[in-house]
Protein backbone atom coordinates (compact mmCIF):
# COMPACT_ATOMS: atom_id res chain seq x y z
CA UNK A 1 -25.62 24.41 31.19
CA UNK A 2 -22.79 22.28 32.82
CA UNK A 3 -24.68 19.14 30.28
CA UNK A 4 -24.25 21.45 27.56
CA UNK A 5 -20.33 21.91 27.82
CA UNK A 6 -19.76 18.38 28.12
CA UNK A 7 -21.59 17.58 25.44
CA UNK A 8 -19.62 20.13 23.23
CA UNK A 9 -16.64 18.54 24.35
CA UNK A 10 -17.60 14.74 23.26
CA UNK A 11 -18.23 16.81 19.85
CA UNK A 12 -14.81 18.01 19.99
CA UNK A 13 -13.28 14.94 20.71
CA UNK A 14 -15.44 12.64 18.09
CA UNK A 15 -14.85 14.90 15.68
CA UNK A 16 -11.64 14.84 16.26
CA UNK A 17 -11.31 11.04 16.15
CA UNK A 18 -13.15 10.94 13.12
CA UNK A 19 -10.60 13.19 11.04
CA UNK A 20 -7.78 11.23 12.46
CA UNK A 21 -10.07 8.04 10.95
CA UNK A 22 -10.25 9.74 7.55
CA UNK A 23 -6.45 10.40 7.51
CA UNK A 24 -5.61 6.87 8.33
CA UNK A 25 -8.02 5.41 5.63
CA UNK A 26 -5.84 7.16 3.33
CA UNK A 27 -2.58 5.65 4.25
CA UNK A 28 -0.58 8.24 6.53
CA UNK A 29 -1.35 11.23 4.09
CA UNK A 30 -1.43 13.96 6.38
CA UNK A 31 -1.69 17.78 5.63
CA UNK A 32 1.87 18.84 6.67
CA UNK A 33 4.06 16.47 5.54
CA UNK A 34 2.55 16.26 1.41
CA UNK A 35 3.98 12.84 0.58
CA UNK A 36 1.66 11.83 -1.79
CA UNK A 37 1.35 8.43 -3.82
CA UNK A 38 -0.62 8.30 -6.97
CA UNK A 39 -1.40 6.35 -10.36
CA UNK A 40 -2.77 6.97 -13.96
CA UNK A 41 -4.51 3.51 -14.65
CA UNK A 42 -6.77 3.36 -10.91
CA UNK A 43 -7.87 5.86 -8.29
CA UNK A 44 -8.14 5.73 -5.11
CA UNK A 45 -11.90 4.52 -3.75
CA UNK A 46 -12.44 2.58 -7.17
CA UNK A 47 -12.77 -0.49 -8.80
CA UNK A 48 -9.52 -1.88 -10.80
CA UNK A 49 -9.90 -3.25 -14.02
CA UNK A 50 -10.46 -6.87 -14.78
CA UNK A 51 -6.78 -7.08 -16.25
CA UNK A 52 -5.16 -6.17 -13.43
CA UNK A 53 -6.80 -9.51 -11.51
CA UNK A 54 -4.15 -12.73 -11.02
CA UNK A 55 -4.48 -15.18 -13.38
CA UNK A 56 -5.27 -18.25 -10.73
CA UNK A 57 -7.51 -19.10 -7.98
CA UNK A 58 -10.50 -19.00 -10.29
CA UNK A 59 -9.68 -15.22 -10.97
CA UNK A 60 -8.59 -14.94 -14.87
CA UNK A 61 -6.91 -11.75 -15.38
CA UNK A 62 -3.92 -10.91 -17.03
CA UNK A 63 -2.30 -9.86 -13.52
CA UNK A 64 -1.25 -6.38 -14.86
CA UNK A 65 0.48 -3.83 -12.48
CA UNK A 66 -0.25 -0.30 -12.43
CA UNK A 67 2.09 2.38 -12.98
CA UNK A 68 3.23 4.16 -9.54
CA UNK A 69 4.09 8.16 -8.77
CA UNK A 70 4.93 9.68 -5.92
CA UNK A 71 5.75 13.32 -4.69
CA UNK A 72 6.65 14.92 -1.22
CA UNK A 73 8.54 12.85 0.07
CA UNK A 74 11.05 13.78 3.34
CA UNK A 75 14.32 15.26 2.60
CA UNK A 76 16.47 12.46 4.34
CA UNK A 77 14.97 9.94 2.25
CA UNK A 78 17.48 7.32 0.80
CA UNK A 79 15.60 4.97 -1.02
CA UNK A 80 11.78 3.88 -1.40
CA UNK A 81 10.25 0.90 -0.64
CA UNK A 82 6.32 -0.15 -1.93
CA UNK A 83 3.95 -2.73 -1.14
CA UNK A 84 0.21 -4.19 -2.07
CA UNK A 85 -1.69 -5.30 1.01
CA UNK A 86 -5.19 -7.46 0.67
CA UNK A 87 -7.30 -5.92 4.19
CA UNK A 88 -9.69 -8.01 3.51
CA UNK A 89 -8.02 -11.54 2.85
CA UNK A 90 -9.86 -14.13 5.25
CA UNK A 91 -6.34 -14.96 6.66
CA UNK A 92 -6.89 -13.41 9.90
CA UNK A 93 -3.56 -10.65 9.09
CA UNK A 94 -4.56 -9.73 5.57
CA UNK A 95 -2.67 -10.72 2.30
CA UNK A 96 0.62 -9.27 1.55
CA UNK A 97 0.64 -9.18 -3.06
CA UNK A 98 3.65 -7.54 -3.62
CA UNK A 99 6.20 -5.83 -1.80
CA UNK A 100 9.74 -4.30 -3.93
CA UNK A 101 12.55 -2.57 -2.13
CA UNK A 102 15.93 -1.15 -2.64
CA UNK A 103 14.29 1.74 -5.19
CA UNK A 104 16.79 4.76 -5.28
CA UNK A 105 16.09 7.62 -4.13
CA UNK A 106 15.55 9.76 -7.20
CA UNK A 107 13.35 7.46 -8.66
CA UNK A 108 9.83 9.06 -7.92
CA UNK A 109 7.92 6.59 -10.88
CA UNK A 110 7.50 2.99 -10.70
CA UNK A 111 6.13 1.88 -15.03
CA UNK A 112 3.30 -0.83 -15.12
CA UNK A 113 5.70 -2.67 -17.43
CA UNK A 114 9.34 -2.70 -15.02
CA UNK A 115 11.25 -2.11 -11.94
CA UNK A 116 14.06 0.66 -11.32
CA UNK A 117 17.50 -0.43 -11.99
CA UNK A 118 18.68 -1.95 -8.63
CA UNK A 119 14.79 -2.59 -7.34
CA UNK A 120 14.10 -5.77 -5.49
CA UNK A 121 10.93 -7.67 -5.66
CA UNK A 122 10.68 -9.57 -2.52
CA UNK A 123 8.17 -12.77 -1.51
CA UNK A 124 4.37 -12.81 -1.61
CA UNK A 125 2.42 -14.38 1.31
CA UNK A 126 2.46 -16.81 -1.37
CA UNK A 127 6.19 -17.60 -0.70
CA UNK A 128 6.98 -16.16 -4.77
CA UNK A 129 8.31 -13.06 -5.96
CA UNK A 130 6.96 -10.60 -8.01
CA UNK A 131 3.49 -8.88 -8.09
CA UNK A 132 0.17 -10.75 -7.17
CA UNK A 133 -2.82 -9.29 -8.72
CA UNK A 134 -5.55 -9.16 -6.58
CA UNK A 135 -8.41 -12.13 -6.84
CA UNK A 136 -10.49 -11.92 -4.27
CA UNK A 137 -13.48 -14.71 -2.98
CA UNK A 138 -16.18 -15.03 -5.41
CA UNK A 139 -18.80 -12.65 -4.22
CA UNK A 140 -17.07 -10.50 -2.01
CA UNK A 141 -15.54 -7.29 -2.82
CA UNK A 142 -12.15 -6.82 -1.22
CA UNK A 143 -10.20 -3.14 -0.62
CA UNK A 144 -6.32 -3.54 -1.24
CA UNK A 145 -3.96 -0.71 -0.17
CA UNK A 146 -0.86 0.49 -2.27
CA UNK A 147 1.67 2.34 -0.14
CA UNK A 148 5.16 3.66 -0.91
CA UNK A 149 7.86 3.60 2.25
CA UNK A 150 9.96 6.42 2.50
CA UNK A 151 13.15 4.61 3.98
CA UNK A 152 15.89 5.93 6.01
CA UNK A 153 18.68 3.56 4.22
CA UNK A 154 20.01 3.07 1.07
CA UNK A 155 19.97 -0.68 0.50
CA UNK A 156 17.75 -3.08 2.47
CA UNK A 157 19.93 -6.56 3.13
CA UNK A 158 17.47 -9.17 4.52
CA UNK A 159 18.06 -12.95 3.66
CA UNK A 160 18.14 -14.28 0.24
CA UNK A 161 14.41 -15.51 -0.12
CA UNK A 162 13.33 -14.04 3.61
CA UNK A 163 9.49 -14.74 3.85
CA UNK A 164 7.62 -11.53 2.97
CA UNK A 165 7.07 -10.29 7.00
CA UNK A 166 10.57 -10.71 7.56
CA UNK A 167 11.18 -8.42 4.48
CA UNK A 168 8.09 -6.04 5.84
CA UNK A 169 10.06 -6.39 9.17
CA UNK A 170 13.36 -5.14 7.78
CA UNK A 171 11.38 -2.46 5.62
CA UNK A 172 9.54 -1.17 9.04
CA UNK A 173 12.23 -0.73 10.82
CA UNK A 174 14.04 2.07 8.37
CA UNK A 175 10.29 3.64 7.28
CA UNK A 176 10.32 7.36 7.95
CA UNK A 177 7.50 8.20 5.83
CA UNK A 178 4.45 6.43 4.27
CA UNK A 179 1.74 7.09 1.19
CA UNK A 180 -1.20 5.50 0.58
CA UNK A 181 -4.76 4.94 -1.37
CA UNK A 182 -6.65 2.22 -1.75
CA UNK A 183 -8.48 0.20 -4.63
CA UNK A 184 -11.63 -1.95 -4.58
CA UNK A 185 -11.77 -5.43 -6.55
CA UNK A 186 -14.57 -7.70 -6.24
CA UNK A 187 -17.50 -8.75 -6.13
CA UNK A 188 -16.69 -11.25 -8.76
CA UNK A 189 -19.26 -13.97 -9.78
């Protein structure tokens, strides 16, 4: 009998872990708080296009960005901050494609065509601005996580031309809330 309860409570607890898991593989969505991120041209879980691939490194797409929503976000927000991050990149920290700051507060819509007045696209791992369409290794599929930062500040003021984690760094710091999904691209031949 006494086997019996302790098994119930590894249940318990596993099961427990394993919702936590599912929460966190969909960026910090959780039930209560309803900050949701979302997009008309890919879905979360599935393959983007072949446009939306860079246009180097042997990839040859036409490095499009998708259009960006969100919804639910916390009441003291004061501006919004969103990123693309390659989990997957064989760089031993992952590949940081795009990060933009400084988004005002009532702006809930990021267009697949321009930023917000007063938006600021910071440095790529690849030491550029701008966004980085995804190209991963020939072969391998790669999973690449769009998330919109809830920030506590108005303006973000790192360096002019700070290297992307120092800009990720500054962006941390003042994050009160975050949504996520995630896309797949790859296997490519």
């Amino acid at each position: 009998m006494k086997k019996i309860v302790e098994v119930k409570k590894i249940i318990k607890v596993v099961t427990l872990v394993s919702s936590i898991a599912v929460l966190s593989a969909c960026g910090n969505l959780k039930p209560d708080n309803g900050f949701t991120l979302s997009s008309t041209l890919i879905k979360h879980g599935e393959q983007i296009t072949a446009n939306q691939y860079w246009n180097n490194f042997g990839c040859t797409g036409k490095n499009e960005r998708p259009d960006l929503s969100w919804q639910g976000a916390p009441k003291n927000t004061k501006s919004f901050a969103v990123t693309l991050y390659d989990k997957d990149a064989p760089t031993g920290s992952g590949f940081w494609h795009w990060t933009v700051y400084n988004i005002p507060k009532n702006v809930t819509h990021i267009s697949a065509t321009s930023l917000p007045k007063g938006a600021v696209d910071a440095n790529t791992d690849m030491g550029k601005s701008g966004f980085l369409g995804p190209c991963p290794p020939v072969g391998r599929a790669h999973n690449y996580a769009y998330t919109v930062h809830a920030l506590d500040t108005d303006t973000l003021t790192p360096p002019k031309n700070a290297t992307s984690a120092l800009v990720r760094f500054f962006m941390n710091k003042h994050t009160i809330a975050k949504a996520s999904f995630s896309v797949i691209a790859g296997p490519r031949k």
